[in-house]
N, C-alpha and C. Protein backbone atom coordinates (compact mmCIF):
# COMPACT_ATOMS: atom_id res chain seq x y z
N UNK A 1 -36.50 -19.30 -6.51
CA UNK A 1 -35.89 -20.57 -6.84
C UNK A 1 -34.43 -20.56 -6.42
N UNK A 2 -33.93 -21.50 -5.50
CA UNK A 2 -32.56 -21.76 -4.88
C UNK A 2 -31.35 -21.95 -6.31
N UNK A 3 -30.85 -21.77 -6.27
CA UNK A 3 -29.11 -22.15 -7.50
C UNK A 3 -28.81 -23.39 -6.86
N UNK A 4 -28.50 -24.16 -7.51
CA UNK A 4 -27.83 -25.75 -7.08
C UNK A 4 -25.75 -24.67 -6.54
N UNK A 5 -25.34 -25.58 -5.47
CA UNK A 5 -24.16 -24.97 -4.90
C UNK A 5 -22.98 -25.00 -6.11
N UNK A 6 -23.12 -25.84 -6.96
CA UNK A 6 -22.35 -25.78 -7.93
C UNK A 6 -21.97 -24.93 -9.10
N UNK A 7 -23.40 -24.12 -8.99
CA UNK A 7 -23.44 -22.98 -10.21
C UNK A 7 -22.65 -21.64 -8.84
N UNK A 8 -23.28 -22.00 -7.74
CA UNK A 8 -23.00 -20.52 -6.62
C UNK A 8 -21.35 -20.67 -7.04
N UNK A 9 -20.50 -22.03 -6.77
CA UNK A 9 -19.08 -22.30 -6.61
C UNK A 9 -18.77 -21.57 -8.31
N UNK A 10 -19.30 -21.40 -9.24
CA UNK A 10 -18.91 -21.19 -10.66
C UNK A 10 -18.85 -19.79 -10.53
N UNK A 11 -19.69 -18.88 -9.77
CA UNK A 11 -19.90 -17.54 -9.67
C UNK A 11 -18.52 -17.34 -8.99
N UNK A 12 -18.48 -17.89 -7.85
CA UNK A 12 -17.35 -17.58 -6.79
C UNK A 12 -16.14 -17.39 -7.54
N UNK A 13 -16.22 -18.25 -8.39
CA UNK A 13 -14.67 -18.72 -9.03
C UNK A 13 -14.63 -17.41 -10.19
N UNK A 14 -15.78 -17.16 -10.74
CA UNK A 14 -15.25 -16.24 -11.81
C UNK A 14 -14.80 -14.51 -10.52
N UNK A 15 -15.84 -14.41 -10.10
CA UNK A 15 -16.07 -13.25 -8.75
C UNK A 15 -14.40 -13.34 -8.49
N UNK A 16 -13.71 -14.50 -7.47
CA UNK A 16 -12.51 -13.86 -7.54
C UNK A 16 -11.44 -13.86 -8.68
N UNK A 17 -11.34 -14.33 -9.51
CA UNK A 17 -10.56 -14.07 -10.81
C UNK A 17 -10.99 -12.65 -11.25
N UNK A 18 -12.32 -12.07 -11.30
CA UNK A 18 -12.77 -10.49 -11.36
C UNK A 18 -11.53 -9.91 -10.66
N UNK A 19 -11.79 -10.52 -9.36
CA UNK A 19 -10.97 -9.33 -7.93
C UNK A 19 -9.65 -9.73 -8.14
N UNK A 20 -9.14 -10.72 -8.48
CA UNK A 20 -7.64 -11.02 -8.77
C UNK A 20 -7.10 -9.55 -9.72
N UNK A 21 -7.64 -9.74 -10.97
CA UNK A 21 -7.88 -8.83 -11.97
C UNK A 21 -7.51 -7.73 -11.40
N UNK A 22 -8.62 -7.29 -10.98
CA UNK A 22 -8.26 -5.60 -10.33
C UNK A 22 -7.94 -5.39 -9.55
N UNK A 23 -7.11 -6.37 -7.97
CA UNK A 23 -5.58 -6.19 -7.34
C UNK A 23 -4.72 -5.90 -8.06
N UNK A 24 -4.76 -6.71 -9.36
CA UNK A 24 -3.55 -6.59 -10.10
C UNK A 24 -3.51 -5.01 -10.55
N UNK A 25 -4.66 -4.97 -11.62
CA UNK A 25 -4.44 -3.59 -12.00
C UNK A 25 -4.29 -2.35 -10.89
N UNK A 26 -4.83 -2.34 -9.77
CA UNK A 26 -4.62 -1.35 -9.26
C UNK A 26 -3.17 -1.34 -8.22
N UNK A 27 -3.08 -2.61 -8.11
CA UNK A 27 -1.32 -2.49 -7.40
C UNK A 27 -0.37 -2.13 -8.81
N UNK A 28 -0.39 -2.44 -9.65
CA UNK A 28 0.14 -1.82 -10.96
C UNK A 28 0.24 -0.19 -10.73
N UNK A 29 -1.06 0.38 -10.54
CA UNK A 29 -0.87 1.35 -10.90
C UNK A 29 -0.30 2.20 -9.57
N UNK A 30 -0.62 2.07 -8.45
CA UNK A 30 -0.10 2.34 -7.13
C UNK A 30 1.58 2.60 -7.19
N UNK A 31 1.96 0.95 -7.94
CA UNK A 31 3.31 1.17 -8.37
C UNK A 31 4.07 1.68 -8.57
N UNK A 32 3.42 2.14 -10.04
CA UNK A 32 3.91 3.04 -11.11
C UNK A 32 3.78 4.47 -10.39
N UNK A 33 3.29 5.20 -9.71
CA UNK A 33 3.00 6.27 -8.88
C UNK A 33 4.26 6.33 -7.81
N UNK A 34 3.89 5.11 -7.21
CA UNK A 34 5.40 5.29 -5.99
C UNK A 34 6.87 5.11 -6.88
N UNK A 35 6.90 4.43 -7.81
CA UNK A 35 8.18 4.85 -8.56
C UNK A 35 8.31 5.99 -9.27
N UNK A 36 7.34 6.61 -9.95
CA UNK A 36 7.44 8.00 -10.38
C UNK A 36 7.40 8.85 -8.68
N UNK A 37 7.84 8.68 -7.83
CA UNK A 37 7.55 9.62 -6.62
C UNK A 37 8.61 9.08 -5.96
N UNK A 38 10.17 8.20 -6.55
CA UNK A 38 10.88 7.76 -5.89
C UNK A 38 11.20 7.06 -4.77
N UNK A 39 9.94 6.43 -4.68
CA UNK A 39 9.45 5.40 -3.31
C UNK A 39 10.88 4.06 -3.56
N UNK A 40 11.16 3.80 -4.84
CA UNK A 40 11.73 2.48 -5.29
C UNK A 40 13.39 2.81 -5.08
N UNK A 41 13.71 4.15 -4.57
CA UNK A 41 14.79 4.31 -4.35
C UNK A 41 15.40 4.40 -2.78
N UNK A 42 14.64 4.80 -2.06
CA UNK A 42 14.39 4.43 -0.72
C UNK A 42 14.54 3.41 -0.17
N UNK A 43 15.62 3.05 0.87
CA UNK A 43 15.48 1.93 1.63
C UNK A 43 14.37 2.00 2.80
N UNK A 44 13.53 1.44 2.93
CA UNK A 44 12.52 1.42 3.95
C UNK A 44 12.15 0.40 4.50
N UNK A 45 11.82 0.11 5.81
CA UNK A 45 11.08 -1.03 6.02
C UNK A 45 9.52 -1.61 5.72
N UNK A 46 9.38 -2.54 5.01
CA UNK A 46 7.86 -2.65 4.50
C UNK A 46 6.34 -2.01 5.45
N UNK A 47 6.84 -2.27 6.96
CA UNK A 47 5.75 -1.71 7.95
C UNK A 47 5.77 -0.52 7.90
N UNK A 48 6.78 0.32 7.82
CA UNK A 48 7.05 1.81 7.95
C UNK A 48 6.27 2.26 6.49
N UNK A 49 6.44 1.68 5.60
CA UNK A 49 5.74 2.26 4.47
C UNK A 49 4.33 1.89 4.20
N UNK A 50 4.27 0.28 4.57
CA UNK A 50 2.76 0.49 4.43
C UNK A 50 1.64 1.35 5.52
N UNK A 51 2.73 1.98 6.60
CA UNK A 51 1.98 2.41 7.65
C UNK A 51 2.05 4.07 7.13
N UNK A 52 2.59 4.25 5.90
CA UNK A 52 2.44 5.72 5.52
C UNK A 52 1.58 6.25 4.26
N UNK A 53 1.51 4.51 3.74
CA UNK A 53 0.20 4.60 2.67
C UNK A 53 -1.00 4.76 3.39
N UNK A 54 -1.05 3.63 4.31
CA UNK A 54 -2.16 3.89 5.38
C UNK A 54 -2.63 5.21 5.43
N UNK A 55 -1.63 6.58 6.09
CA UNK A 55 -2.14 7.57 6.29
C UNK A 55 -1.82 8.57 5.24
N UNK A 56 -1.46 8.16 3.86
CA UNK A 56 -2.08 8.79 2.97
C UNK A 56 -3.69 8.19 2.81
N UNK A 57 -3.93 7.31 2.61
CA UNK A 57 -5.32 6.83 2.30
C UNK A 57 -6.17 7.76 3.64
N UNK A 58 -5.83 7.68 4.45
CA UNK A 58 -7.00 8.38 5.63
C UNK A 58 -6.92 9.33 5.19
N UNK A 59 -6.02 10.30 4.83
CA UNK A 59 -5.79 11.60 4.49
C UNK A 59 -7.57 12.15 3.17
N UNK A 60 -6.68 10.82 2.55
CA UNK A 60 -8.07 11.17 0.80
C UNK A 60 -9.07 11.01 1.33
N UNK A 61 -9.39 9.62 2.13
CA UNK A 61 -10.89 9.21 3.03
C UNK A 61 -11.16 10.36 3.68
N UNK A 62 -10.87 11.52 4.19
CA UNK A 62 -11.00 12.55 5.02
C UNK A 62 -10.77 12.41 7.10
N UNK A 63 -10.00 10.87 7.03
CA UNK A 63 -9.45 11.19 8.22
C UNK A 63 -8.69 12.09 8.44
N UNK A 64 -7.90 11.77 10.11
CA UNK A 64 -6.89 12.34 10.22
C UNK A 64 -5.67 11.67 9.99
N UNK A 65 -4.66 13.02 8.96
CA UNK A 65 -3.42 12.00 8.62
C UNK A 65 -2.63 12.30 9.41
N UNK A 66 -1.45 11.58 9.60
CA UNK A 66 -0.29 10.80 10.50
C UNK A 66 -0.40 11.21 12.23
N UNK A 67 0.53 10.13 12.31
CA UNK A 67 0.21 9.60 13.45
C UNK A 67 1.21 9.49 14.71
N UNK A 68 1.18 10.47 15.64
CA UNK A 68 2.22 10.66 16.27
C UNK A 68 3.05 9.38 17.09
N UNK A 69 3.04 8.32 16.82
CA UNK A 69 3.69 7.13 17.10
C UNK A 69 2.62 6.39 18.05
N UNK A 70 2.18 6.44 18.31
CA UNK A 70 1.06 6.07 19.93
C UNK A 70 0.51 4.75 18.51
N UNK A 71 -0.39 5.06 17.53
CA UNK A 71 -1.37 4.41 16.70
C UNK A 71 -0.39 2.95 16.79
N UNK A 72 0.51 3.25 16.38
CA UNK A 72 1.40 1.89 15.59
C UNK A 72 2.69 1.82 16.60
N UNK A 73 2.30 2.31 18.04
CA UNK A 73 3.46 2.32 18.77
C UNK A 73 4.72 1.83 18.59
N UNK A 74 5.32 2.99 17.74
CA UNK A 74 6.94 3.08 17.02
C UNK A 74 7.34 4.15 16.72
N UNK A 75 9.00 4.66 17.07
CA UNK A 75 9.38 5.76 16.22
C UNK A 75 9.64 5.77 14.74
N UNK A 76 9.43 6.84 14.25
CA UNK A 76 9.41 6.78 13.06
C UNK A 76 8.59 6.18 11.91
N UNK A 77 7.38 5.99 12.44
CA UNK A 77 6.08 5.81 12.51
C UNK A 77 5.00 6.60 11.61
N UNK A 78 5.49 7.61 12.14
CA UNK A 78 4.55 9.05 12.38
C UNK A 78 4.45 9.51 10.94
N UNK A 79 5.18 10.25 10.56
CA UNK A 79 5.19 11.47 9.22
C UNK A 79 5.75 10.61 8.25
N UNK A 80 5.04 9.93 7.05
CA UNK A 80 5.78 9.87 5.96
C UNK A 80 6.85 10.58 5.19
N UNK A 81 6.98 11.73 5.19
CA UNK A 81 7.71 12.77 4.67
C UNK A 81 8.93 12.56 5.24
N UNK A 82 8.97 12.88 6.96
CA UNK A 82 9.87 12.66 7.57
C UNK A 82 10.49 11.61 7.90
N UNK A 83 10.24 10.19 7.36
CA UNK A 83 10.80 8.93 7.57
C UNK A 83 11.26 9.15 5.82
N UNK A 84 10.83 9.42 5.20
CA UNK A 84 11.47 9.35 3.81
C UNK A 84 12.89 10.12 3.48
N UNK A 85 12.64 11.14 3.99
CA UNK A 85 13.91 12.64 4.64
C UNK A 85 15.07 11.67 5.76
N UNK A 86 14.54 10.87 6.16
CA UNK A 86 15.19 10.13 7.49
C UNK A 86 16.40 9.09 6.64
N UNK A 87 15.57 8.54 5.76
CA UNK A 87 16.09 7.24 4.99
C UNK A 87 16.01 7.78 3.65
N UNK A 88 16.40 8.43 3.07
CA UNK A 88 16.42 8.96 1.70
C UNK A 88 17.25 8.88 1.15
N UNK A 89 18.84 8.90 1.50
CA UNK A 89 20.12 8.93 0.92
C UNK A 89 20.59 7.56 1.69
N UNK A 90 20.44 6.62 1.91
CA UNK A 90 20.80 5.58 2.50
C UNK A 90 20.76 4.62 1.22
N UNK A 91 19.67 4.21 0.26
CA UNK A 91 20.15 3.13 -0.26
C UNK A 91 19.76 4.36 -1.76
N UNK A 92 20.86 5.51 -2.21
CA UNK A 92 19.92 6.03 -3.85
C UNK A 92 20.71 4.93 -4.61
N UNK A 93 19.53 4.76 -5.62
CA UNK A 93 19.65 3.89 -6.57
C UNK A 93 19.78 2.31 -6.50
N UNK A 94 19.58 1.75 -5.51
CA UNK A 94 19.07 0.70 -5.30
C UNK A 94 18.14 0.35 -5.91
N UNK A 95 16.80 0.78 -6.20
CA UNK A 95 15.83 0.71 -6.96
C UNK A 95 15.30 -0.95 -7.17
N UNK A 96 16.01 -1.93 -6.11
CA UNK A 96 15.47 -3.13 -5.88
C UNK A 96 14.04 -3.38 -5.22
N UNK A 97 13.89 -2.59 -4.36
CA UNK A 97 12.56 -2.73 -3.64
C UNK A 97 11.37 -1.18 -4.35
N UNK A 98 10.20 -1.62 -4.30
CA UNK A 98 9.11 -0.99 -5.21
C UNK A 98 8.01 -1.22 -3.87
């Protein structure tokens, strides 16, 4: 038996308020991790960092992590560690950006 589209649209609507939900909670907690790990003191550029979460996540997935500039053709690209070491004493205590 088919669902009339109106009950499907009622599912949809609760389905992403679910997934709203747990973006939230899990960027929360991502957060709270990169500020306990002094990410929020760091001046960085948003690409440079999301391109080093990136290769932490491949790292846990069991890729290969970082990326000798070629992937995201850019310096400073590459090694999270070493872009953090790069830009580390540039903005301490700023703690504006998370």
């Amino acid at each position: 038996m088919k669902k009339p589209s109106s009950k499907i649209r009622d599912e949809i609507a609760k389905l992403q308020e679910q997934l709203r939900i747990a973006e939230t909670r899990e960027a929360e907690r991502i957060g709270r991790i990169a500020l306990k790990a002094g990410l929020g003191e760091i001046e960085i550029d948003e690409a440079e960092l999301q391109a080093a979460f990136e290769d932490v996540a491949k790292q846990f997935r069991g890729g290969k992590a970082g990326s000798n500039g070629k992937e995201r053709g850019g310096p400073g690209s590459g090694n999270p560690a070493e872009t953090a070491a790069v830009t580390g004493g540039a903005a301490q205590g700023s703690g504006s950006e998370a």
